[in-house]
Structures are given as structure tokens and as C-alpha cells.
N, C-alpha and C. Protein backbone atom coordinates (compact mmCIF):
# COMPACT_ATOMS: atom_id res chain seq x y z
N UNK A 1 -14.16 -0.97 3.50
CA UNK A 1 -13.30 -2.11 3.38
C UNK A 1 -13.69 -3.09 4.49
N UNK A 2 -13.95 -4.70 3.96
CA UNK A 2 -13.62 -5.42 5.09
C UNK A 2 -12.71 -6.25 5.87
N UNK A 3 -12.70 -6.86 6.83
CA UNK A 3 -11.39 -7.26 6.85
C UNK A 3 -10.80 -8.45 5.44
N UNK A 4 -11.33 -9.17 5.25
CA UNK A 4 -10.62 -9.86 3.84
C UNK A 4 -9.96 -8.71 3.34
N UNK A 5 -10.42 -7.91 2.81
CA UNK A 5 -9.96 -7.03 1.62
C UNK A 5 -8.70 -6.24 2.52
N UNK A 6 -9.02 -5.75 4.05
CA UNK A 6 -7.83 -5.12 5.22
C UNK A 6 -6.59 -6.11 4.37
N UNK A 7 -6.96 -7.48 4.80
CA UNK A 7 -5.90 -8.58 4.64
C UNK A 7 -5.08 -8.65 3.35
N UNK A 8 -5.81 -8.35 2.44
CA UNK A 8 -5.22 -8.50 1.02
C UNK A 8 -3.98 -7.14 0.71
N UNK A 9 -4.41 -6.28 1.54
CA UNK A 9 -3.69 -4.82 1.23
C UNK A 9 -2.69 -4.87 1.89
N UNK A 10 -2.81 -5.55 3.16
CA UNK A 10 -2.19 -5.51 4.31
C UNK A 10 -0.88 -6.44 3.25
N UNK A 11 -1.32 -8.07 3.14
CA UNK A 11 -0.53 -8.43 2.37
C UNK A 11 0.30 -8.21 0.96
N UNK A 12 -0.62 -7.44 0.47
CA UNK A 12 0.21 -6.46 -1.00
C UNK A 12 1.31 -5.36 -0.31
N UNK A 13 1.00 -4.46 0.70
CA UNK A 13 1.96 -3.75 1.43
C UNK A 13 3.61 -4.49 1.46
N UNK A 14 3.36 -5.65 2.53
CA UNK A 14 4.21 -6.22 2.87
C UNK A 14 5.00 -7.07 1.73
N UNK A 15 4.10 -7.56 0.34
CA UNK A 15 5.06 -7.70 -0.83
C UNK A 15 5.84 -6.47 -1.54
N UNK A 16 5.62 -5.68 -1.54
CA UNK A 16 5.82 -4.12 -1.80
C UNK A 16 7.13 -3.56 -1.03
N UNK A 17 7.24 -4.46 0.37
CA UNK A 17 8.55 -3.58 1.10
C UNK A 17 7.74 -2.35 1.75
N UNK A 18 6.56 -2.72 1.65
CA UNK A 18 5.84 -1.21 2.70
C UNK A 18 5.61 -1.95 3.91
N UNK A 19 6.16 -0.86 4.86
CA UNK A 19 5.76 -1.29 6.50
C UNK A 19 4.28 -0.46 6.87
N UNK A 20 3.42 -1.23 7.73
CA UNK A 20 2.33 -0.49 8.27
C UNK A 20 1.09 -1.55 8.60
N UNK A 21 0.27 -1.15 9.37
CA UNK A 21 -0.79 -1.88 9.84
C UNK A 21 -1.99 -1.67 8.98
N UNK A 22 -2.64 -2.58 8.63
CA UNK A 22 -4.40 -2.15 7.74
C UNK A 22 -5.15 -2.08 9.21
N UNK A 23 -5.46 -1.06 9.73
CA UNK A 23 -6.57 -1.09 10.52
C UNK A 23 -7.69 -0.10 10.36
N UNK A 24 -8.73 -0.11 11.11
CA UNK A 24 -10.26 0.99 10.59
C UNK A 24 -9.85 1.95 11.35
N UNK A 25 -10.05 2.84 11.55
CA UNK A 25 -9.61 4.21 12.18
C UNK A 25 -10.74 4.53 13.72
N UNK A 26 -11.83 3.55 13.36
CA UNK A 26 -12.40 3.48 14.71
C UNK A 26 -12.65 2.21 14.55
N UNK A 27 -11.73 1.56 16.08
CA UNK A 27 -11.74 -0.13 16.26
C UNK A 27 -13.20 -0.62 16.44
N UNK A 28 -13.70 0.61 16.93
CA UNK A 28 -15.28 -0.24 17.55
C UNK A 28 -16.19 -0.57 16.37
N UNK A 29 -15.91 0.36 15.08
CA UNK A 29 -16.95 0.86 13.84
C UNK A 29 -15.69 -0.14 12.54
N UNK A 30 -15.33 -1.38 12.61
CA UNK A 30 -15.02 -1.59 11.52
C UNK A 30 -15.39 -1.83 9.94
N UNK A 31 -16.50 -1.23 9.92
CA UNK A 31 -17.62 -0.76 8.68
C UNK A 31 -16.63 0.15 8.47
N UNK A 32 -16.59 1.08 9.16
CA UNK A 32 -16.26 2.07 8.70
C UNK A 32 -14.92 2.81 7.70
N UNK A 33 -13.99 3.81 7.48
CA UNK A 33 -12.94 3.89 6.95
C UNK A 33 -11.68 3.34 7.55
N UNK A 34 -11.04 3.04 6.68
CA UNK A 34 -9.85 1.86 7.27
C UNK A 34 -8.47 2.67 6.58
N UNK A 35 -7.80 2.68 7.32
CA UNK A 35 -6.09 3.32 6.98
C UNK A 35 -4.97 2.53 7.59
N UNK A 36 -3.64 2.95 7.17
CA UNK A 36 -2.42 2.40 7.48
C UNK A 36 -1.72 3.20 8.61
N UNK A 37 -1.47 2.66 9.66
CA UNK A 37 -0.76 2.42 10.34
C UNK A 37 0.41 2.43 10.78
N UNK A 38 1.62 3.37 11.75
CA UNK A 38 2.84 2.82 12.15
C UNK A 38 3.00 1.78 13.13
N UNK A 39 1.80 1.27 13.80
CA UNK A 39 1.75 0.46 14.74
C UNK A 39 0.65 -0.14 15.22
N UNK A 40 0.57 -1.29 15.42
CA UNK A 40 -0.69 -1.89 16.34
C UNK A 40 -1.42 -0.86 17.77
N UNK A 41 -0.72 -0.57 18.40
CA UNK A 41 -1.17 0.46 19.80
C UNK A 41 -1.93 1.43 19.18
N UNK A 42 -3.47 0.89 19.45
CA UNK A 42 -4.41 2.21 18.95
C UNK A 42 -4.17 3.75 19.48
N UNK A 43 -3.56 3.77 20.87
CA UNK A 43 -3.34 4.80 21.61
C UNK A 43 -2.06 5.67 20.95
N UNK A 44 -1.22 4.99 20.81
CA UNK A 44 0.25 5.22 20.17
C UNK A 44 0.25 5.50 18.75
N UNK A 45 -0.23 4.92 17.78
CA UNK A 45 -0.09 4.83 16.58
C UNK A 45 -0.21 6.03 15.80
N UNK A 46 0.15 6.25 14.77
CA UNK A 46 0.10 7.16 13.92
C UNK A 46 -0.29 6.69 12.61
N UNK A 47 -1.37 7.64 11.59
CA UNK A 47 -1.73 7.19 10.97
C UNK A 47 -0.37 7.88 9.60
N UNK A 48 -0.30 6.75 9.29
CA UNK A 48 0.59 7.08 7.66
C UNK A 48 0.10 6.43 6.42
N UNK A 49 -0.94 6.85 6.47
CA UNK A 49 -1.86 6.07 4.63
C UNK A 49 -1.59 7.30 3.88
N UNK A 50 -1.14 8.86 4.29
CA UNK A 50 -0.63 9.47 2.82
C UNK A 50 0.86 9.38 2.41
N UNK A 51 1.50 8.74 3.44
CA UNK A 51 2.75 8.62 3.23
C UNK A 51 2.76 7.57 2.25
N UNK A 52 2.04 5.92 2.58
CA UNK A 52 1.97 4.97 1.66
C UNK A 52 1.51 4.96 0.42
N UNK A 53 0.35 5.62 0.34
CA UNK A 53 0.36 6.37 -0.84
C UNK A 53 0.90 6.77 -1.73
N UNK A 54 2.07 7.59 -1.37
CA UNK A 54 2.64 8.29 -2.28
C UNK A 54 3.68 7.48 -2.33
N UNK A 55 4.34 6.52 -1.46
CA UNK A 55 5.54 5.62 -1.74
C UNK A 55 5.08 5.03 -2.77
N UNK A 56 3.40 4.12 -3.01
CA UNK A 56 3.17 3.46 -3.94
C UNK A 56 2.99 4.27 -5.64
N UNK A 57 2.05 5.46 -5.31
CA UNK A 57 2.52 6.35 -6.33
C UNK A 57 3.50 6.64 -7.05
N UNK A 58 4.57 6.26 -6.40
CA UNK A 58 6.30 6.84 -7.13
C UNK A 58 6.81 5.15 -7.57
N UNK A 59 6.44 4.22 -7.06
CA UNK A 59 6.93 3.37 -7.29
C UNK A 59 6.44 3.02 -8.54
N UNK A 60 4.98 3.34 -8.80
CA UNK A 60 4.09 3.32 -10.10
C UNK A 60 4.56 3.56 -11.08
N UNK A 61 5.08 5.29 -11.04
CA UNK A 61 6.30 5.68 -12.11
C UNK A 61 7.77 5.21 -12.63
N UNK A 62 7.63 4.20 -11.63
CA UNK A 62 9.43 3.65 -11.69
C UNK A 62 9.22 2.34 -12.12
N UNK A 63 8.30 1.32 -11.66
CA UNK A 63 8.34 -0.17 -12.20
C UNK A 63 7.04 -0.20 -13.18
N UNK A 64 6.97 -1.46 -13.87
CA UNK A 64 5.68 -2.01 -14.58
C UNK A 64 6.14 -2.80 -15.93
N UNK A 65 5.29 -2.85 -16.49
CA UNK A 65 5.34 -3.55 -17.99
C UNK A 65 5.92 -1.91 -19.05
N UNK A 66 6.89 -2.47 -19.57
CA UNK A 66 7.56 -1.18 -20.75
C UNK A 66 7.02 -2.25 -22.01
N UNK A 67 6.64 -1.01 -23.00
CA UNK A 67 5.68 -1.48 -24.51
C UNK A 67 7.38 -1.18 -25.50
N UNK A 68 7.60 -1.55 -26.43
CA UNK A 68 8.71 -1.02 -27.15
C UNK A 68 8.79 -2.06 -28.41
N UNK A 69 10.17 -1.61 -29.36
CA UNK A 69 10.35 -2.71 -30.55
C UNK A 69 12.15 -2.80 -30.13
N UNK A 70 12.38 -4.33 -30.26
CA UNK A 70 13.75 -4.33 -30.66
C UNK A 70 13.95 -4.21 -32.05
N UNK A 71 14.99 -3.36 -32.42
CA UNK A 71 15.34 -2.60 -33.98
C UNK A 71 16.55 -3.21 -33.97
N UNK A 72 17.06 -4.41 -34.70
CA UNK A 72 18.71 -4.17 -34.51
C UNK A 72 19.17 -3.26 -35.85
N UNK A 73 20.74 -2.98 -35.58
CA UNK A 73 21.19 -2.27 -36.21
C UNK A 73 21.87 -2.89 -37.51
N UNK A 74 21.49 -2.61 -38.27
CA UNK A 74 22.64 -3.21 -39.35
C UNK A 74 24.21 -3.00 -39.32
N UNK A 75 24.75 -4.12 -40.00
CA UNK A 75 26.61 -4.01 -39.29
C UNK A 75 26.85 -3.73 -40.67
């Protein structure tokens, strides 16, 4: 991932109601793999990208486009 694309997720998160940081998991190597975040403080932080994950996963099952027919009923 690069940062554009960090940015875009980062911003889909935050439309979503998900809290967390897009950062690379090594600041020096941002080529490299990139995850979510409880915080900016590289020292401090904890990584929670399977937690977000699965928030977005469940949310998958709960919202979207529904396919169907309206049938009315005869009176």
C-alpha cells in the first residue's frame, strides 16, 4: 500500500465510524505492510487491523443493497 491508497482507507474507516490510524508497521520501510492502529505513538500503539476487520466483516452482513419484488396483496 501507498500512502494515497493509506489515505483512502484511512478515510473510508472514518466514514464507517471506525476509529484507528493507517500506518506501515515499519515507519522507516513504508513499501512495506501497512495496518491499523489505536494510536499515532509508534512506541505506544497497538496494532488492531483484526479487530477492524472483523467490525467491517459484520457490518457487511448487516448493511448493503437488498434484491426483492414488491407483491401487493389483493383486498
Amino acid at each position: 500500500m501507498d500512502e494515497d491508497e493509506a489515505r483512502r482507507v484511512a478515510s473510508t474507516l472514518r466514514r464507517l465510524g471506525i476509529r484507528g490510524i493507517v500506518s506501515p508497521e515499519d515507519l522507516d520501510s513504508p513499501s512495506g505492510q501497512w495496518r491499523v492502529y489505536d494510536s499515532t505513538d509508534p512506541v505506544a500503539r497497538r496494532d488492531i487491523t483484526d479487530e477492524v476487520l472483523a467490525i467491517i466483516a459484520g457490518m457487511s452482513r448487516k448493511t448493503g443493497p437488498t434484491r426483492g419484488f414488491v407483491v401487493p396483496i389483493p383486498r
